[in-house]
PDB file of N, CA and C in Angstrom:
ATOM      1  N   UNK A   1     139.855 112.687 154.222  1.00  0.00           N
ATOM      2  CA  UNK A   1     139.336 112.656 155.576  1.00  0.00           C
ATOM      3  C   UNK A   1     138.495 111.406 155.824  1.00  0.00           C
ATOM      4  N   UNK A   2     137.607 111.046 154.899  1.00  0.00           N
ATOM      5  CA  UNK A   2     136.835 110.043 155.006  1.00  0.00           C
ATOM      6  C   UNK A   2     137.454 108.620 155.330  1.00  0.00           C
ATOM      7  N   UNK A   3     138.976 108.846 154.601  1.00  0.00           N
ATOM      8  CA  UNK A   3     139.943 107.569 154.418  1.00  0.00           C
ATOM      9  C   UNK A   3     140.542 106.979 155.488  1.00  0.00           C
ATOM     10  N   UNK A   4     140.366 108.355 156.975  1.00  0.00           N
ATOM     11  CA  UNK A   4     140.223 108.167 157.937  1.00  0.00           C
ATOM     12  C   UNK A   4     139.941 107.332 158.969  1.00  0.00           C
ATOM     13  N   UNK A   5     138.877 107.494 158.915  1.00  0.00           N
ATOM     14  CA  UNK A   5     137.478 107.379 159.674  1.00  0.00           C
ATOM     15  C   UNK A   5     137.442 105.946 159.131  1.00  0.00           C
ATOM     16  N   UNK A   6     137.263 105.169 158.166  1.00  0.00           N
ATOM     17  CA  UNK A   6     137.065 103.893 157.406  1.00  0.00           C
ATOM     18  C   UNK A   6     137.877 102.580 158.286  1.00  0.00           C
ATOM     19  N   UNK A   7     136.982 101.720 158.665  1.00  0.00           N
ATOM     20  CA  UNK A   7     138.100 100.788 158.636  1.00  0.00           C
ATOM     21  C   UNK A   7     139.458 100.482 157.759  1.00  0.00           C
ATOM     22  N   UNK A   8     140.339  99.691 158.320  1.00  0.00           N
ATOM     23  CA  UNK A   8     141.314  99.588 157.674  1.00  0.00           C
ATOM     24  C   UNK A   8     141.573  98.797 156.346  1.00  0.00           C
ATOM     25  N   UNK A   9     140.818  97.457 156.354  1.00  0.00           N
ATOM     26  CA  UNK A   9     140.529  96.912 155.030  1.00  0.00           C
ATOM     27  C   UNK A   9     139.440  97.323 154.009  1.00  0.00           C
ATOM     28  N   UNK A  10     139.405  98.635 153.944  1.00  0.00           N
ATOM     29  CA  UNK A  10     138.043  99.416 153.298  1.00  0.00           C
ATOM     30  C   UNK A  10     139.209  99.661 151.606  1.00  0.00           C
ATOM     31  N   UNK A  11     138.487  99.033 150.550  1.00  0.00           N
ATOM     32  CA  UNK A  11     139.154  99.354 149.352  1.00  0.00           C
ATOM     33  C   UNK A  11     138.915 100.925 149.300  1.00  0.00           C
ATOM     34  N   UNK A  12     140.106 101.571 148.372  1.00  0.00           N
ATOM     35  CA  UNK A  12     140.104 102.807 148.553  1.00  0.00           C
ATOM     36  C   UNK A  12     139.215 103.324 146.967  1.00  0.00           C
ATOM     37  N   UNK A  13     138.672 102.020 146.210  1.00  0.00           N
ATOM     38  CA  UNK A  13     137.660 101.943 145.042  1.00  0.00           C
ATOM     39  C   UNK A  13     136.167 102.848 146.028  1.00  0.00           C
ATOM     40  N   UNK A  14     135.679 101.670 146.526  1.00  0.00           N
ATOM     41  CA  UNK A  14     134.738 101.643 147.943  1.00  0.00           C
ATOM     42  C   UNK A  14     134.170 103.029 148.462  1.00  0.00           C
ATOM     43  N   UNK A  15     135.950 103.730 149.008  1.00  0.00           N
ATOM     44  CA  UNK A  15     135.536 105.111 150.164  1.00  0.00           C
ATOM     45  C   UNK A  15     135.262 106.064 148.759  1.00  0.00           C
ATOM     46  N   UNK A  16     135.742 105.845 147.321  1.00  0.00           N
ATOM     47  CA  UNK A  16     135.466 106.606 146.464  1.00  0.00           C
ATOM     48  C   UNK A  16     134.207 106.975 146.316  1.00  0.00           C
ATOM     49  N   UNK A  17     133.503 105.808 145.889  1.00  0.00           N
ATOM     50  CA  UNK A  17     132.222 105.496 145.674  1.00  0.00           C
ATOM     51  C   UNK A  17     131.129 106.467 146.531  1.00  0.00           C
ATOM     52  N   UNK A  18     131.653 106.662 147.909  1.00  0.00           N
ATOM     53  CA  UNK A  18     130.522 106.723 148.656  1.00  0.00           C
ATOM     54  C   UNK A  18     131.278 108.179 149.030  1.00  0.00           C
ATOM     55  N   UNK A  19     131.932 108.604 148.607  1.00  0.00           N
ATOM     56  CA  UNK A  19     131.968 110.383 149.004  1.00  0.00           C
ATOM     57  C   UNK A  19     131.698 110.849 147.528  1.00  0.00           C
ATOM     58  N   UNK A  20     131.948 110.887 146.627  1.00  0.00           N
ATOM     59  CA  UNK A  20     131.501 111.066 145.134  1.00  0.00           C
ATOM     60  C   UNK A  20     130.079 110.695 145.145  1.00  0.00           C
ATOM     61  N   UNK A  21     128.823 109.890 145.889  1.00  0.00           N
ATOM     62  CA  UNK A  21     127.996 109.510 145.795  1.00  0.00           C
ATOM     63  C   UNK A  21     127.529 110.648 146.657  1.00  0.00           C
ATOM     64  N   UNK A  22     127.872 110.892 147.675  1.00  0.00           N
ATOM     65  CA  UNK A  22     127.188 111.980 148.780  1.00  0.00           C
ATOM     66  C   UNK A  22     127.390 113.062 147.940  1.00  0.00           C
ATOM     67  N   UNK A  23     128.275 113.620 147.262  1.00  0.00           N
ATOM     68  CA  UNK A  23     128.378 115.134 146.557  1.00  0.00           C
ATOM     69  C   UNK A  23     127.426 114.631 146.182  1.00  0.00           C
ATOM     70  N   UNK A  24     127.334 113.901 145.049  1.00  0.00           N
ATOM     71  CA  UNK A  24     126.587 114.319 143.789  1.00  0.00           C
ATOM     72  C   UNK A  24     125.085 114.415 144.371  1.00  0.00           C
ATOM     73  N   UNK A  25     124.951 113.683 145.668  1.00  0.00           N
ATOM     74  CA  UNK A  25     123.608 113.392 146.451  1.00  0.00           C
ATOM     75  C   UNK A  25     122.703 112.584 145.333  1.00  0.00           C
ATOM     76  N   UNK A  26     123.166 110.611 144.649  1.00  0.00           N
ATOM     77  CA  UNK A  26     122.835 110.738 143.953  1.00  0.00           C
ATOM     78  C   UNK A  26     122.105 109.254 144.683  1.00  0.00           C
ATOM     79  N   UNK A  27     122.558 108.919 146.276  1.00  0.00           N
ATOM     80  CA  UNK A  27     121.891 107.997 146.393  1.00  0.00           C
ATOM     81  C   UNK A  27     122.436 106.378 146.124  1.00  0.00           C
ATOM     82  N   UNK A  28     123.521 106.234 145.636  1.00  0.00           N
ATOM     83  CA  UNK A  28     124.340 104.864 145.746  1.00  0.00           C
ATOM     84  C   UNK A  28     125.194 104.895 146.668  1.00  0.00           C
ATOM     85  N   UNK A  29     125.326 103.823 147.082  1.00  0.00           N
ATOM     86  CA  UNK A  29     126.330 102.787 148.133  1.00  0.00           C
ATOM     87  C   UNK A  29     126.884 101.951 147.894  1.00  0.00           C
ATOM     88  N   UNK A  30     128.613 101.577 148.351  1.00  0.00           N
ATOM     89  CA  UNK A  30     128.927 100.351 148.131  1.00  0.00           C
ATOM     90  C   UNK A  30     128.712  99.796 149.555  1.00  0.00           C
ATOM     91  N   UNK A  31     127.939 100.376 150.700  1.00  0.00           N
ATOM     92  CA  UNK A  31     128.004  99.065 151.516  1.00  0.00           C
ATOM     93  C   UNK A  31     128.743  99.651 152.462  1.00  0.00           C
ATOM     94  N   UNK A  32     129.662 100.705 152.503  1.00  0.00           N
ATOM     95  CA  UNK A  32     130.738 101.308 153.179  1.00  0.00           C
ATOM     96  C   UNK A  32     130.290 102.101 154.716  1.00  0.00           C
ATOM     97  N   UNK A  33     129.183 102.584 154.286  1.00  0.00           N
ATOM     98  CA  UNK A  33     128.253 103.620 155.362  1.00  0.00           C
ATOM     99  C   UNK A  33     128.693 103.545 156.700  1.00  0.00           C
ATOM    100  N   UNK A  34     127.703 102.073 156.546  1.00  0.00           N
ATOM    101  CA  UNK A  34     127.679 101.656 157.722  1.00  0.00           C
ATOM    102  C   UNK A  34     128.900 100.589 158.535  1.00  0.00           C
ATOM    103  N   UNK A  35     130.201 100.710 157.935  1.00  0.00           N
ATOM    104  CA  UNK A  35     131.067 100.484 158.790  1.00  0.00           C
ATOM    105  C   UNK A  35     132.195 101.663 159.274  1.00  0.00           C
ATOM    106  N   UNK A  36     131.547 102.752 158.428  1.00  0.00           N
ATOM    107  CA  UNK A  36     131.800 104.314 159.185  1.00  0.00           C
ATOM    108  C   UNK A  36     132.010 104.474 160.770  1.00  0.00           C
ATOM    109  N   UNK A  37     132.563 105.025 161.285  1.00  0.00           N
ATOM    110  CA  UNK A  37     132.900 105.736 162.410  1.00  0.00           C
ATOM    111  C   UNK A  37     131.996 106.829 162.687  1.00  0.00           C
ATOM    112  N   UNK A  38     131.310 107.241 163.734  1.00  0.00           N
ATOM    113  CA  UNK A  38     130.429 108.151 164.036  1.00  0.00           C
ATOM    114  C   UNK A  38     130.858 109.887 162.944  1.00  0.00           C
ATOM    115  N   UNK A  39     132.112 110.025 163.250  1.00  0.00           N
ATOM    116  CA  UNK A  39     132.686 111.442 162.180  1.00  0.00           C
ATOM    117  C   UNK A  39     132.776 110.990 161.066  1.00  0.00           C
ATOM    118  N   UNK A  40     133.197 109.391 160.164  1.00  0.00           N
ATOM    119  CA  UNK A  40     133.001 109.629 159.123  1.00  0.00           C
ATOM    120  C   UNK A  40     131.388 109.898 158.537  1.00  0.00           C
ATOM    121  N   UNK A  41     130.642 109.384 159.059  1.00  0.00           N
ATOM    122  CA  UNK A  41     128.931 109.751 158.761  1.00  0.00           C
ATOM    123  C   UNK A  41     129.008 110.923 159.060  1.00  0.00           C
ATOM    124  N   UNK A  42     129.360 111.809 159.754  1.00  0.00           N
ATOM    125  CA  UNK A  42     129.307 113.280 159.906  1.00  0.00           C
ATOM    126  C   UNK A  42     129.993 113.863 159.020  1.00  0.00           C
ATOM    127  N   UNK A  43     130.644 113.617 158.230  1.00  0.00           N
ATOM    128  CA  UNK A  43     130.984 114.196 157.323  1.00  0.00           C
ATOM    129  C   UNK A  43     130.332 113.408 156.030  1.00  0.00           C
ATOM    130  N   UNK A  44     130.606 112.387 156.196  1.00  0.00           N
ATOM    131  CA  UNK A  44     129.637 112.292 154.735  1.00  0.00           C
ATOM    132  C   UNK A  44     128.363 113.002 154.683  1.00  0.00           C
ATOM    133  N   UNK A  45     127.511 113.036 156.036  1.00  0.00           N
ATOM    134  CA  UNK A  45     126.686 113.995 156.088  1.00  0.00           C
ATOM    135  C   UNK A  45     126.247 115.202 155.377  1.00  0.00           C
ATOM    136  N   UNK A  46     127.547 115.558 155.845  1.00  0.00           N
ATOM    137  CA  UNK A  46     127.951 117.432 155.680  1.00  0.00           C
ATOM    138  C   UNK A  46     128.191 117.719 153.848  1.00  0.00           C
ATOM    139  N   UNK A  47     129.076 116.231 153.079  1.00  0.00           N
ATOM    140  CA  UNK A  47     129.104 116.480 152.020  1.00  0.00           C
ATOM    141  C   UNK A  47     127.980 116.154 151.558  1.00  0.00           C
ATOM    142  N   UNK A  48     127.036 115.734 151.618  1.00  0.00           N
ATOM    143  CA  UNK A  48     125.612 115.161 151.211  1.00  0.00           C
ATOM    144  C   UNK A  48     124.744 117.092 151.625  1.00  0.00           C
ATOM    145  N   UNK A  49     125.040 117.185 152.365  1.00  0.00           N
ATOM    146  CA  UNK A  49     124.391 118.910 152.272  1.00  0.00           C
ATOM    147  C   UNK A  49     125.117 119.749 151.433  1.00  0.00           C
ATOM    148  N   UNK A  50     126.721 120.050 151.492  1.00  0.00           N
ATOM    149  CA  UNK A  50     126.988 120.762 150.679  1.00  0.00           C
ATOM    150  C   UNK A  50     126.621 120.292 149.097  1.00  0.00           C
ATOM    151  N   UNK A  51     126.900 119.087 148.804  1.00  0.00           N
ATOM    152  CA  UNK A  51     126.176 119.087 147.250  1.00  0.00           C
ATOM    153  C   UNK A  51     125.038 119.153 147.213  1.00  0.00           C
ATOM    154  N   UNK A  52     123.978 118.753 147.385  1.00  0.00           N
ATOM    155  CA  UNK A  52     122.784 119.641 147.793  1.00  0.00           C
ATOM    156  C   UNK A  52     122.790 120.713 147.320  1.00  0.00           C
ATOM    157  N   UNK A  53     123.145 121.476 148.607  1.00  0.00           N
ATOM    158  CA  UNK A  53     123.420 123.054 147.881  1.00  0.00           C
ATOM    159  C   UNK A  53     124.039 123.941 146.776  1.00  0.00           C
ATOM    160  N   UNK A  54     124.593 123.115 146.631  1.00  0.00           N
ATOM    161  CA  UNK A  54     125.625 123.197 145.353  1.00  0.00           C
ATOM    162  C   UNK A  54     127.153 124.179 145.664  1.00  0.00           C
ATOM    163  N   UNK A  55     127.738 123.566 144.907  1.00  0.00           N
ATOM    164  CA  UNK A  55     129.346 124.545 144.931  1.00  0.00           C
ATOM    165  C   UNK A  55     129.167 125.709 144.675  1.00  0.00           C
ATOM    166  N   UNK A  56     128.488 125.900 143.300  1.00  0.00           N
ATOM    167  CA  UNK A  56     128.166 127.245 142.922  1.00  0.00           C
ATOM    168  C   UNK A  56     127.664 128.200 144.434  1.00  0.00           C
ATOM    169  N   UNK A  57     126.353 127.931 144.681  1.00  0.00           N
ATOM    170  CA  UNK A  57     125.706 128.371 145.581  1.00  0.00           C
ATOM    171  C   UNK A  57     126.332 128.673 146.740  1.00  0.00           C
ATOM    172  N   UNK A  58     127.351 127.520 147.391  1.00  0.00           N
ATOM    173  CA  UNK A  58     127.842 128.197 148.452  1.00  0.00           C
ATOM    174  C   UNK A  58     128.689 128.889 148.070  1.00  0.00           C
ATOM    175  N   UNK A  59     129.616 129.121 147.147  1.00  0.00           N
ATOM    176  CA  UNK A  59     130.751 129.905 146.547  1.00  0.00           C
ATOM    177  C   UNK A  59     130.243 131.425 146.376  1.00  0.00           C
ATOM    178  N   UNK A  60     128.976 131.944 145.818  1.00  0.00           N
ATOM    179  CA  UNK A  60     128.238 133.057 145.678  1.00  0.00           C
ATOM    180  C   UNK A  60     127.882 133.703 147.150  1.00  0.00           C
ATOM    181  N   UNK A  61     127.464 132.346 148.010  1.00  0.00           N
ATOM    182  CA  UNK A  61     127.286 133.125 149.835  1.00  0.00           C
ATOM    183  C   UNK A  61     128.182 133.354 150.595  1.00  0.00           C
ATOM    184  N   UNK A  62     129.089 132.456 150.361  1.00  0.00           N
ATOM    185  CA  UNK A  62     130.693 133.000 150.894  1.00  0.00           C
ATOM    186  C   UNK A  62     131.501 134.320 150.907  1.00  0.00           C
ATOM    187  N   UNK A  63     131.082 134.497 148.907  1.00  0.00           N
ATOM    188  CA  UNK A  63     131.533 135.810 149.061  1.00  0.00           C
ATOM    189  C   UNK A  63     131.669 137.163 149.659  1.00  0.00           C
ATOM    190  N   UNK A  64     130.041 137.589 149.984  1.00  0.00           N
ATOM    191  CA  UNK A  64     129.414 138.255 150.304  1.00  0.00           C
ATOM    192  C   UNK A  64     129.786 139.553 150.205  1.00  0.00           C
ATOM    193  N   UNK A  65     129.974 139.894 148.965  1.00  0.00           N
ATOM    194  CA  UNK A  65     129.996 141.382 148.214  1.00  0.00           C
ATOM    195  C   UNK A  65     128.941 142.146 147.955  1.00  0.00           C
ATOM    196  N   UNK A  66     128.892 143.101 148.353  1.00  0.00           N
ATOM    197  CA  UNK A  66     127.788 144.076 147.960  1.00  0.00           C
ATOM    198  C   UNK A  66     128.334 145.075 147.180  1.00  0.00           C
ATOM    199  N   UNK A  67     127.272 145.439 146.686  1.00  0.00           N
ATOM    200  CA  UNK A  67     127.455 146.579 145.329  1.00  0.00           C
ATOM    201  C   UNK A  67     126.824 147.816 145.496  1.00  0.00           C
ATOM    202  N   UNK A  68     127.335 148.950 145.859  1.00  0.00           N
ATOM    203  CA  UNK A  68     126.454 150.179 146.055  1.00  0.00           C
ATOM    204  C   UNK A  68     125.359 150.437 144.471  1.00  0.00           C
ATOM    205  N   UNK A  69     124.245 150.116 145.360  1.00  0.00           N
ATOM    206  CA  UNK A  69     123.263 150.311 144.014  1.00  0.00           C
ATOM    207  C   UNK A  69     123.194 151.849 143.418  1.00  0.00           C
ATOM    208  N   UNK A  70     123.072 151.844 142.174  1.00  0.00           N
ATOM    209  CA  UNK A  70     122.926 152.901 141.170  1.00  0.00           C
ATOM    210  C   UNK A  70     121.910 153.125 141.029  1.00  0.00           C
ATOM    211  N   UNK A  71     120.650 153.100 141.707  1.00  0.00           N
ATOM    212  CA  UNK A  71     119.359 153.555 141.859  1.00  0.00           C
ATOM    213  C   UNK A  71     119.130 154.212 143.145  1.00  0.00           C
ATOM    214  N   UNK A  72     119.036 155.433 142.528  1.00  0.00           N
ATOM    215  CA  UNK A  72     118.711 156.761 143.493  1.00  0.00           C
ATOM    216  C   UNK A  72     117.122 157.032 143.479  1.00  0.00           C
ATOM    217  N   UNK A  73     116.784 156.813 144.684  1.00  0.00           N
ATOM    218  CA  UNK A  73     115.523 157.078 144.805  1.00  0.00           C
ATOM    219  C   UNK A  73     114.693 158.615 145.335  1.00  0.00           C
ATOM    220  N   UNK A  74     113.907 159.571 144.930  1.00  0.00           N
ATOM    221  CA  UNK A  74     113.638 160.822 145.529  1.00  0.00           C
ATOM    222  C   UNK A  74     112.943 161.057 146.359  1.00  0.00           C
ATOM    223  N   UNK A  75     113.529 162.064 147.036  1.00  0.00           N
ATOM    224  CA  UNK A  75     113.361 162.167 148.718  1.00  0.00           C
ATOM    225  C   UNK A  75     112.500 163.503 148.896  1.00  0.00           C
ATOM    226  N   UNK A  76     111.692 163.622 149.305  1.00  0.00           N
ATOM    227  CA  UNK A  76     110.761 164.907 149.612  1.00  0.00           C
ATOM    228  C   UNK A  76     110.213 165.214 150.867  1.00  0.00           C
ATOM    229  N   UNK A  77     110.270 166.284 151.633  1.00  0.00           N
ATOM    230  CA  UNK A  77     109.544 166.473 152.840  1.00  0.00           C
ATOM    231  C   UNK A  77     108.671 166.851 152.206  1.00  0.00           C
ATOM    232  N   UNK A  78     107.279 166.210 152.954  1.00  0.00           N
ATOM    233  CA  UNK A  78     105.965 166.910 152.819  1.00  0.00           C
ATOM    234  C   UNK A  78     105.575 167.148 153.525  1.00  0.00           C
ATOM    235  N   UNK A  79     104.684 168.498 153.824  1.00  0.00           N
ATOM    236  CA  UNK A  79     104.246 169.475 154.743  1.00  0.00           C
ATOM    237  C   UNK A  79     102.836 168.737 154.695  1.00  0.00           C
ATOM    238  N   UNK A  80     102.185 168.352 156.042  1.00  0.00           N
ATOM    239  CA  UNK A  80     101.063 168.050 155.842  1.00  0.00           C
ATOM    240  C   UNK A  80     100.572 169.339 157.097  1.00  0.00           C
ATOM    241  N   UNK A  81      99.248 169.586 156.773  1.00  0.00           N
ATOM    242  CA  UNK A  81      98.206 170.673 157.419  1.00  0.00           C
ATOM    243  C   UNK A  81      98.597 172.031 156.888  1.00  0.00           C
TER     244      UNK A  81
END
């Protein structure tokens, strides 16, 4: 997607660099950024948050399975007066 968005003489070394750099959120550039297209920064964006958050992490919220808990708690009316 990014390969997109890139100008046309953008080495495809280059668009590597800088979406592998946004996952990892590690802070290098070749320089590429800023001859981005308004959506490719929006998505590099977006991958710069999802790694962030991590794969794991969003993969666990995605799921969203619940487990009927096995802790029964006891229930009592109490008579007060």
């Amino acid at each position: 997607m990014i390969a997109v968005t890139t100008p046309k003489d953008a080495e495809i070394s280059k668009i590597l660099i800088e979406t592998i750099s946004a996952f990892a959120t590690v802070g290098l550039s070749a320089g590429l950024t800023s001859d981005l297209s308004p959506e490719g920064r929006i998505l590099i964006t977006i991958m710069m948050f999802i790694g962030r958050l991590g794969p794991l992490t969003m993969a666990f919220a995605l799921l969203n399975t619940r487990k009927e808990s096995k802790v029964r708690y006891a229930e009592e009316k109490i008579l007060i007066g």
